[in-house]
PDB file of N, CA and C in Angstrom:
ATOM      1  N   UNK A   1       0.847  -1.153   0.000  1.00  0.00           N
ATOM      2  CA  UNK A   1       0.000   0.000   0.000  1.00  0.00           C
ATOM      3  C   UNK A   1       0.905   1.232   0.000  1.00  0.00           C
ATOM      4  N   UNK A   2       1.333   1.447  -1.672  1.00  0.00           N
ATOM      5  CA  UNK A   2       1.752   2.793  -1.078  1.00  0.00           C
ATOM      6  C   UNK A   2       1.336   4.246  -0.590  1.00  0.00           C
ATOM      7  N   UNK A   3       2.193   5.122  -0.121  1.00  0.00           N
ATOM      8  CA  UNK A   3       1.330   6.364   0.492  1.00  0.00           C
ATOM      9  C   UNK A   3       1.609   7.053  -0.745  1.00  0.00           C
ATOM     10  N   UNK A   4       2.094   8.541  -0.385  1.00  0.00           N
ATOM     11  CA  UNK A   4       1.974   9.703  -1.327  1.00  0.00           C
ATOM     12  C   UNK A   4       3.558   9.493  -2.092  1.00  0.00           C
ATOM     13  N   UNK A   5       3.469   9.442  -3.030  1.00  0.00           N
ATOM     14  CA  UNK A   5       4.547   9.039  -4.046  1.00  0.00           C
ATOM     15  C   UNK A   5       4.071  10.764  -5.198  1.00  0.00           C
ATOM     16  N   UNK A   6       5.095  11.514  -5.030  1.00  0.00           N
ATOM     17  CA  UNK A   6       4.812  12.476  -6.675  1.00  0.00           C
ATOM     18  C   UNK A   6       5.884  11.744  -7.692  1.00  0.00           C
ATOM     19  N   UNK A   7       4.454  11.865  -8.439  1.00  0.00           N
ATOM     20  CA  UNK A   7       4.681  11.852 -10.144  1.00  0.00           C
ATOM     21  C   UNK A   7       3.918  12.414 -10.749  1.00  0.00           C
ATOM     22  N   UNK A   8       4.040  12.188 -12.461  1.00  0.00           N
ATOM     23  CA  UNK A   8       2.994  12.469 -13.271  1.00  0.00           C
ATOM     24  C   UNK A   8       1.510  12.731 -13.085  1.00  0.00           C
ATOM     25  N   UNK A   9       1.374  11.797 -12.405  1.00  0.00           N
ATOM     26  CA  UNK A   9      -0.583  12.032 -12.685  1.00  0.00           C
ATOM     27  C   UNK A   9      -0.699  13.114 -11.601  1.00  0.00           C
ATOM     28  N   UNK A  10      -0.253  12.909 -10.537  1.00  0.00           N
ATOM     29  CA  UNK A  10      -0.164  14.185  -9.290  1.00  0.00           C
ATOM     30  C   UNK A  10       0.997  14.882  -8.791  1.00  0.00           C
ATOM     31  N   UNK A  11       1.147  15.237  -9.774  1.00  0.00           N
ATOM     32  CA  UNK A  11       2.490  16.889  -9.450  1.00  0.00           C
ATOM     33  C   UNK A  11       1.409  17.965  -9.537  1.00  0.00           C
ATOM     34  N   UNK A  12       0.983  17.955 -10.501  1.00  0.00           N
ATOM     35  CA  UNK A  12      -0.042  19.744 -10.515  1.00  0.00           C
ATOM     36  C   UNK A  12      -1.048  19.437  -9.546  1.00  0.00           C
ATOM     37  N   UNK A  13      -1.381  18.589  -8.523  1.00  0.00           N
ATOM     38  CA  UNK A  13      -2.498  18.443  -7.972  1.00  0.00           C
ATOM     39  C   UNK A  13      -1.783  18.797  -6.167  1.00  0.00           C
ATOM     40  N   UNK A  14      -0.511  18.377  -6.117  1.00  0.00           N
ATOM     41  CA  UNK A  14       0.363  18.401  -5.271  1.00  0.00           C
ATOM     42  C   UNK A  14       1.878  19.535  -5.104  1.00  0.00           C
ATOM     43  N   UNK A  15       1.956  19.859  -6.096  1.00  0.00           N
ATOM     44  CA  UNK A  15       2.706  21.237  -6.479  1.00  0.00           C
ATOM     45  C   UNK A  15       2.492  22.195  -7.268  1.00  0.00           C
ATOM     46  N   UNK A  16       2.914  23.500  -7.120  1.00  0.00           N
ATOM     47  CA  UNK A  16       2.330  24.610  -7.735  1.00  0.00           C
ATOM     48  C   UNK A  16       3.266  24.648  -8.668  1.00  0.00           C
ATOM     49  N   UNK A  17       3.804  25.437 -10.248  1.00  0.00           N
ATOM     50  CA  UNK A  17       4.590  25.325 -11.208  1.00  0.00           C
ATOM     51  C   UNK A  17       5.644  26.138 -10.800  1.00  0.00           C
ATOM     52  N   UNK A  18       5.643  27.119  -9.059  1.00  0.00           N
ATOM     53  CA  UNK A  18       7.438  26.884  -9.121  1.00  0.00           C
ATOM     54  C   UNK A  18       8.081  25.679  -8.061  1.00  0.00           C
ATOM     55  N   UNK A  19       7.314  24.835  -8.176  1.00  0.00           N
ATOM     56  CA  UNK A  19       8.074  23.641  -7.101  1.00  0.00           C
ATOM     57  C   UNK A  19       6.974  23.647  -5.771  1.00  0.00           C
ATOM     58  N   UNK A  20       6.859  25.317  -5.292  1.00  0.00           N
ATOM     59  CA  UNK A  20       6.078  24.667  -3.933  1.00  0.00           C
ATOM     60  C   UNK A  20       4.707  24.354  -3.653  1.00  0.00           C
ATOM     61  N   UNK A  21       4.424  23.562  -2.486  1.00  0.00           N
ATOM     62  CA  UNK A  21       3.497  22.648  -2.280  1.00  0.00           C
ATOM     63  C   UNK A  21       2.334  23.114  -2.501  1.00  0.00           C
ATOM     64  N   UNK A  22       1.091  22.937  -3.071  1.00  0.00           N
ATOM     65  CA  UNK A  22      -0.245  23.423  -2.562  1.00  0.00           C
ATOM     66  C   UNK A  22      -0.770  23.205  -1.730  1.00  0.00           C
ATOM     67  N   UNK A  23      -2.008  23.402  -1.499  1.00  0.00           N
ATOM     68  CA  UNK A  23      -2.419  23.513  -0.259  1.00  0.00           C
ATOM     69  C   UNK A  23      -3.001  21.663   0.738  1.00  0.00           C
ATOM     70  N   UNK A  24      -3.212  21.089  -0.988  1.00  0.00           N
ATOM     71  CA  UNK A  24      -3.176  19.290  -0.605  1.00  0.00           C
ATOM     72  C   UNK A  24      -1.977  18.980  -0.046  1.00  0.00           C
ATOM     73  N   UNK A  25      -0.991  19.441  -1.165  1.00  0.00           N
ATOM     74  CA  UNK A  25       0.675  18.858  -0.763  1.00  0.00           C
ATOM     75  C   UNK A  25       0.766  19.071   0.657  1.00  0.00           C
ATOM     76  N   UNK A  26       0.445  20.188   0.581  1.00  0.00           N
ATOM     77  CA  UNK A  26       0.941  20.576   2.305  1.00  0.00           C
ATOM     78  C   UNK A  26       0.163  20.065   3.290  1.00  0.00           C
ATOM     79  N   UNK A  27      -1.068  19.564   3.217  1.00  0.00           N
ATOM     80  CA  UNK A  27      -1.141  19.169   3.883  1.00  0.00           C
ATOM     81  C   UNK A  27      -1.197  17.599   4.207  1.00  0.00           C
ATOM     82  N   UNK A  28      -1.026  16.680   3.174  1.00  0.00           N
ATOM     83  CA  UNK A  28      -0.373  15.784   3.097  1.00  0.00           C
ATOM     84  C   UNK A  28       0.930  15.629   3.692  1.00  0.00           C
ATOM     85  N   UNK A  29       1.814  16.420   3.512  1.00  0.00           N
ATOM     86  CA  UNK A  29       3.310  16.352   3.707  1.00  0.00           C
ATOM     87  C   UNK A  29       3.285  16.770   5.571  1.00  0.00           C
ATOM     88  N   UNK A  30       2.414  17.617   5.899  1.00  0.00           N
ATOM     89  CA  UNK A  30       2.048  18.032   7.312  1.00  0.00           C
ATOM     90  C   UNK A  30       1.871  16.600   8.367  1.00  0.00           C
ATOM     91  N   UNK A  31       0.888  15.886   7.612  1.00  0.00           N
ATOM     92  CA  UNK A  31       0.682  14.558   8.393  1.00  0.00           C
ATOM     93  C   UNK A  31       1.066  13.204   7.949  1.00  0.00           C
ATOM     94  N   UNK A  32       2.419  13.321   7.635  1.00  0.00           N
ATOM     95  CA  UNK A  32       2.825  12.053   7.366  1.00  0.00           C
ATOM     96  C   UNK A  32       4.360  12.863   8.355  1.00  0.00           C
ATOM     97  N   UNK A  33       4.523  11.729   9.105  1.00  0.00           N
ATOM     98  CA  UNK A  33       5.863  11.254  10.006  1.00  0.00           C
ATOM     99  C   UNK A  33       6.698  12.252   9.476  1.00  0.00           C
ATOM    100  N   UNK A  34       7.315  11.535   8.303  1.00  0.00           N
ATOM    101  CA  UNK A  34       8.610  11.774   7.543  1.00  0.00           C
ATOM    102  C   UNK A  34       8.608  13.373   7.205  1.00  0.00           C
ATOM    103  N   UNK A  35       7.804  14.107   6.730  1.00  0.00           N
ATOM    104  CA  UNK A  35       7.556  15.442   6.296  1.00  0.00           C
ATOM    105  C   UNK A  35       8.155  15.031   5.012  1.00  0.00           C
ATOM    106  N   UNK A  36       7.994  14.782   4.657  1.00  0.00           N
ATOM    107  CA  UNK A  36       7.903  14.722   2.674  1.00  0.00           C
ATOM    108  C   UNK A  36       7.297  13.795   1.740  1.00  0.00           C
ATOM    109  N   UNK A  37       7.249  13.091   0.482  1.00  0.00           N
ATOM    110  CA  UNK A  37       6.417  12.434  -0.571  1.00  0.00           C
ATOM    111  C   UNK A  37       7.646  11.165  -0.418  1.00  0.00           C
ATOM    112  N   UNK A  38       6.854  10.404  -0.736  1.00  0.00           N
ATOM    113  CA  UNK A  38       8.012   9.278  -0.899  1.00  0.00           C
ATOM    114  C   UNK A  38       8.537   9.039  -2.073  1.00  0.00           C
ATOM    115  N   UNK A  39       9.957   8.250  -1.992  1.00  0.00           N
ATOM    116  CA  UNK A  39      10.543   8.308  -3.636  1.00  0.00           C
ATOM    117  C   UNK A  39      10.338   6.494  -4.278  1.00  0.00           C
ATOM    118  N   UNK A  40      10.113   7.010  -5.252  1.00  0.00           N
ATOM    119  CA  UNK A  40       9.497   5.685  -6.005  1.00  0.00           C
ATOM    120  C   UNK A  40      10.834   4.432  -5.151  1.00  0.00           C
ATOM    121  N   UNK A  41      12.552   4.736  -5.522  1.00  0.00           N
ATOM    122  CA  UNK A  41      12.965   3.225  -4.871  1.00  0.00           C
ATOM    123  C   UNK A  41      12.796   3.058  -3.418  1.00  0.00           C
ATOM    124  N   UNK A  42      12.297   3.431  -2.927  1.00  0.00           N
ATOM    125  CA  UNK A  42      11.770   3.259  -1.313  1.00  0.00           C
ATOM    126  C   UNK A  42      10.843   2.068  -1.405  1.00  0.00           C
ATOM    127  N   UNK A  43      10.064   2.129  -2.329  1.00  0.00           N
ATOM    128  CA  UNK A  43       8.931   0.970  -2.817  1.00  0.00           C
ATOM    129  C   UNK A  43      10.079  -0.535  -3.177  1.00  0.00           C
ATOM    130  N   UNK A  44      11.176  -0.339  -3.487  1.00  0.00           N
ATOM    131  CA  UNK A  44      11.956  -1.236  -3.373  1.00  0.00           C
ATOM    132  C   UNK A  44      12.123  -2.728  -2.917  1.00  0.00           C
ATOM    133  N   UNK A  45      12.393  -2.180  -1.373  1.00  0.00           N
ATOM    134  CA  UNK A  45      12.438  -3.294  -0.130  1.00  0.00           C
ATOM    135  C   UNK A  45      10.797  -4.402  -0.090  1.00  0.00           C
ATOM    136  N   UNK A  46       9.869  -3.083  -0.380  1.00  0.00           N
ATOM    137  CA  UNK A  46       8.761  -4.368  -0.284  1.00  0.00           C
ATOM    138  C   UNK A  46       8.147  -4.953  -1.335  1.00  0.00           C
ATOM    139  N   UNK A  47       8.573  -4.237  -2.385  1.00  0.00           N
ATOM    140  CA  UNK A  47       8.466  -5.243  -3.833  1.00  0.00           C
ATOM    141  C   UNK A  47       9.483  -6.750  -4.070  1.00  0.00           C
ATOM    142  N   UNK A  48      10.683  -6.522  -3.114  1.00  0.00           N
ATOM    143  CA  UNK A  48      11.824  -7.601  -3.225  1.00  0.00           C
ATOM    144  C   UNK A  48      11.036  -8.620  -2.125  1.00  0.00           C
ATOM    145  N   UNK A  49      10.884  -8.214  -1.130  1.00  0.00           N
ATOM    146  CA  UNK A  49      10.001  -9.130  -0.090  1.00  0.00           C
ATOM    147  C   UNK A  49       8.346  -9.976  -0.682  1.00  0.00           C
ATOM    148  N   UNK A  50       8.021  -9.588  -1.143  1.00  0.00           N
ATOM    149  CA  UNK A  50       6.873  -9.607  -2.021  1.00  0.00           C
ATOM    150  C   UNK A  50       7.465 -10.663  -3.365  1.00  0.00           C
ATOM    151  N   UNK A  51       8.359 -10.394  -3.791  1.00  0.00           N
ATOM    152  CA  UNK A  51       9.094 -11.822  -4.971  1.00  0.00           C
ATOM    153  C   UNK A  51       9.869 -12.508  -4.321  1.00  0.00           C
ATOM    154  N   UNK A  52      10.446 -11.914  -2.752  1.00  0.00           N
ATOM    155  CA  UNK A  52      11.113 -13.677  -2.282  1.00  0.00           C
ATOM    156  C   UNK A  52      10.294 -14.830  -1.843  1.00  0.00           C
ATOM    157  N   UNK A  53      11.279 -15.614  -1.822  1.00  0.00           N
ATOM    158  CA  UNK A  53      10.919 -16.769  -1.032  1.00  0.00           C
ATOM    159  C   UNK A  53      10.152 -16.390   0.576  1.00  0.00           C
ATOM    160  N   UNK A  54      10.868 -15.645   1.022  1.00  0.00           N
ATOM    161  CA  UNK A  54      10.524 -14.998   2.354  1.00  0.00           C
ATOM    162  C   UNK A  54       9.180 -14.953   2.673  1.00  0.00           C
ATOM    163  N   UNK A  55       7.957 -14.557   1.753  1.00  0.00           N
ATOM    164  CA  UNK A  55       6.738 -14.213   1.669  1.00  0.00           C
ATOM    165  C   UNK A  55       6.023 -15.018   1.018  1.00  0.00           C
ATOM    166  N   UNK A  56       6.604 -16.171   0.675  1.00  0.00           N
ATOM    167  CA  UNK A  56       5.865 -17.321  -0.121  1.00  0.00           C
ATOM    168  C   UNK A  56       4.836 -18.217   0.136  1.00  0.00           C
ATOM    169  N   UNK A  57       4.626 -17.971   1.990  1.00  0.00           N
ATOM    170  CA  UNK A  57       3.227 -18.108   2.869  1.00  0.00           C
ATOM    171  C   UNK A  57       2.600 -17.070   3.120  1.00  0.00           C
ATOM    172  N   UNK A  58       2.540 -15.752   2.534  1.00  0.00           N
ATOM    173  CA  UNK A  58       2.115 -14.266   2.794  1.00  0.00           C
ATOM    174  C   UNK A  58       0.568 -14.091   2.042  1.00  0.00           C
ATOM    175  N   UNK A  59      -0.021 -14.028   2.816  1.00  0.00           N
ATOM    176  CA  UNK A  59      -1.678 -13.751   1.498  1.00  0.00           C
ATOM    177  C   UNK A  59      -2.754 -12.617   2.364  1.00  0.00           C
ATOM    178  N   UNK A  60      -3.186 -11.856   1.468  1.00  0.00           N
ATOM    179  CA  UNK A  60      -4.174 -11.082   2.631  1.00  0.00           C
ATOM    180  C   UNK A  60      -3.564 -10.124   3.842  1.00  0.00           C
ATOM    181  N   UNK A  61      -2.397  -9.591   3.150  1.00  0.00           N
ATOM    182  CA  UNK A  61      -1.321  -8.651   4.010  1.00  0.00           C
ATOM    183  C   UNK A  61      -1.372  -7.177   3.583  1.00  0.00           C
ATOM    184  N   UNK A  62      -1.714  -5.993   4.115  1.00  0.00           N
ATOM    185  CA  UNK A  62      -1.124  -4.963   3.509  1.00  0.00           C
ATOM    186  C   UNK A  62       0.152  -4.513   4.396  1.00  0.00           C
ATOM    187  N   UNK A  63       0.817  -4.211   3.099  1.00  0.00           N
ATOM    188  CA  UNK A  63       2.317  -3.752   3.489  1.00  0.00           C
ATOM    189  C   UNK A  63       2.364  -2.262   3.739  1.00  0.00           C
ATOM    190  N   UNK A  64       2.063  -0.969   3.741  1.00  0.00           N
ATOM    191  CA  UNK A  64       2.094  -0.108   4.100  1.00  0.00           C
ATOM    192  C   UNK A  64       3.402   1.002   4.190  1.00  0.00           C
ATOM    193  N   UNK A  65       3.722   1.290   3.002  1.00  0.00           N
ATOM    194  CA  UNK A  65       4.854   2.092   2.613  1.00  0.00           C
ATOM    195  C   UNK A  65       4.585   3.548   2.347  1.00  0.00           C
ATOM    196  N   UNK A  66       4.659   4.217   3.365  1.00  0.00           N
ATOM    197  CA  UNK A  66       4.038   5.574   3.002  1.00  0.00           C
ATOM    198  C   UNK A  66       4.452   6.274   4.336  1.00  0.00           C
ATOM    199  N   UNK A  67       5.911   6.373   4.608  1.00  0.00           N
ATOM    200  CA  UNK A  67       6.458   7.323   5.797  1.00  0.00           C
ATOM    201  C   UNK A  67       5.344   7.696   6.806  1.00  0.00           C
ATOM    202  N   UNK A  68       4.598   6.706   7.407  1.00  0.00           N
ATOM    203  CA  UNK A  68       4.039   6.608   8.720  1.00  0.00           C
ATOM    204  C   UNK A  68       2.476   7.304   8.325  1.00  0.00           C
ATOM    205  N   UNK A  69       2.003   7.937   7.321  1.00  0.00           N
ATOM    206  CA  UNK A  69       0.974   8.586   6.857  1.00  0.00           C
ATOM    207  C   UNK A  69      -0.101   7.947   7.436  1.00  0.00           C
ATOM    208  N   UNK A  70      -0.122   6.738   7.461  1.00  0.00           N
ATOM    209  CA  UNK A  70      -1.926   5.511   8.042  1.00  0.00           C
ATOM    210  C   UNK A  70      -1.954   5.914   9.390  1.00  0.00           C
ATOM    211  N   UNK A  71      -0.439   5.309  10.282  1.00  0.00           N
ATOM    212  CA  UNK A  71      -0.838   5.681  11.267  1.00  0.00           C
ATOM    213  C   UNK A  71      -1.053   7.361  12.150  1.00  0.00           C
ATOM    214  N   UNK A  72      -0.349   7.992  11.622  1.00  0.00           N
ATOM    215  CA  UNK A  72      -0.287   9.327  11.933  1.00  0.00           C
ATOM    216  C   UNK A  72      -1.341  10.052  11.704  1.00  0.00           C
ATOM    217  N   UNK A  73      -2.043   9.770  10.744  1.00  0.00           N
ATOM    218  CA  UNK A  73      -3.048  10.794  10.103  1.00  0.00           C
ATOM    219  C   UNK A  73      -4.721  10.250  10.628  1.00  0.00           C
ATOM    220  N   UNK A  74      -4.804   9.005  10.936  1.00  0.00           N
ATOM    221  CA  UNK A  74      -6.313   8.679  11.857  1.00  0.00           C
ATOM    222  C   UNK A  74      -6.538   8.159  10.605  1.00  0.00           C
ATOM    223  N   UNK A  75      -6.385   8.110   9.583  1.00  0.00           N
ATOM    224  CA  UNK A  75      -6.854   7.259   8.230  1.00  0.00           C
ATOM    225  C   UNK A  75      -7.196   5.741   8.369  1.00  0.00           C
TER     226      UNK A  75
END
């Protein structure tokens, strides 16, 4: 489950055209732990866990990659 990741489909929805945040961004970025968006290889670690062996009894799990955002925010 990832959290707030910018890219394409949500940069103009999440940043204004000189870089800073709007008023979603910000407040997204306000209630997540980390204070910032996450970067796509962060998604990394639990995509590799997810194709090992490691997780090969794993079903009906959310993984939750999103700099603390679920629990922090009451979501």
């Amino acid at each position: 489950m990832p959290g707030f990741f910018l890219g394409e489909q949500n940069r103009r929805l999440l940043t204004n055209e000189d870089g800073s945040l709007t008023e979603r961004g910000n407040l997204i970025v306000q209630n997540t732990p980390f204070g910032r968006f996450g970067q796509a290889e962060e998604l990394h670690g639990a995509i590799h866990y997810l194709l090992a062996e490691a997780s090969r009894f794993v079903t009906g799990s959310v993984m939750a990659v999103d700099g603390g955002f679920t629990v922090f925010s009451g979501v």
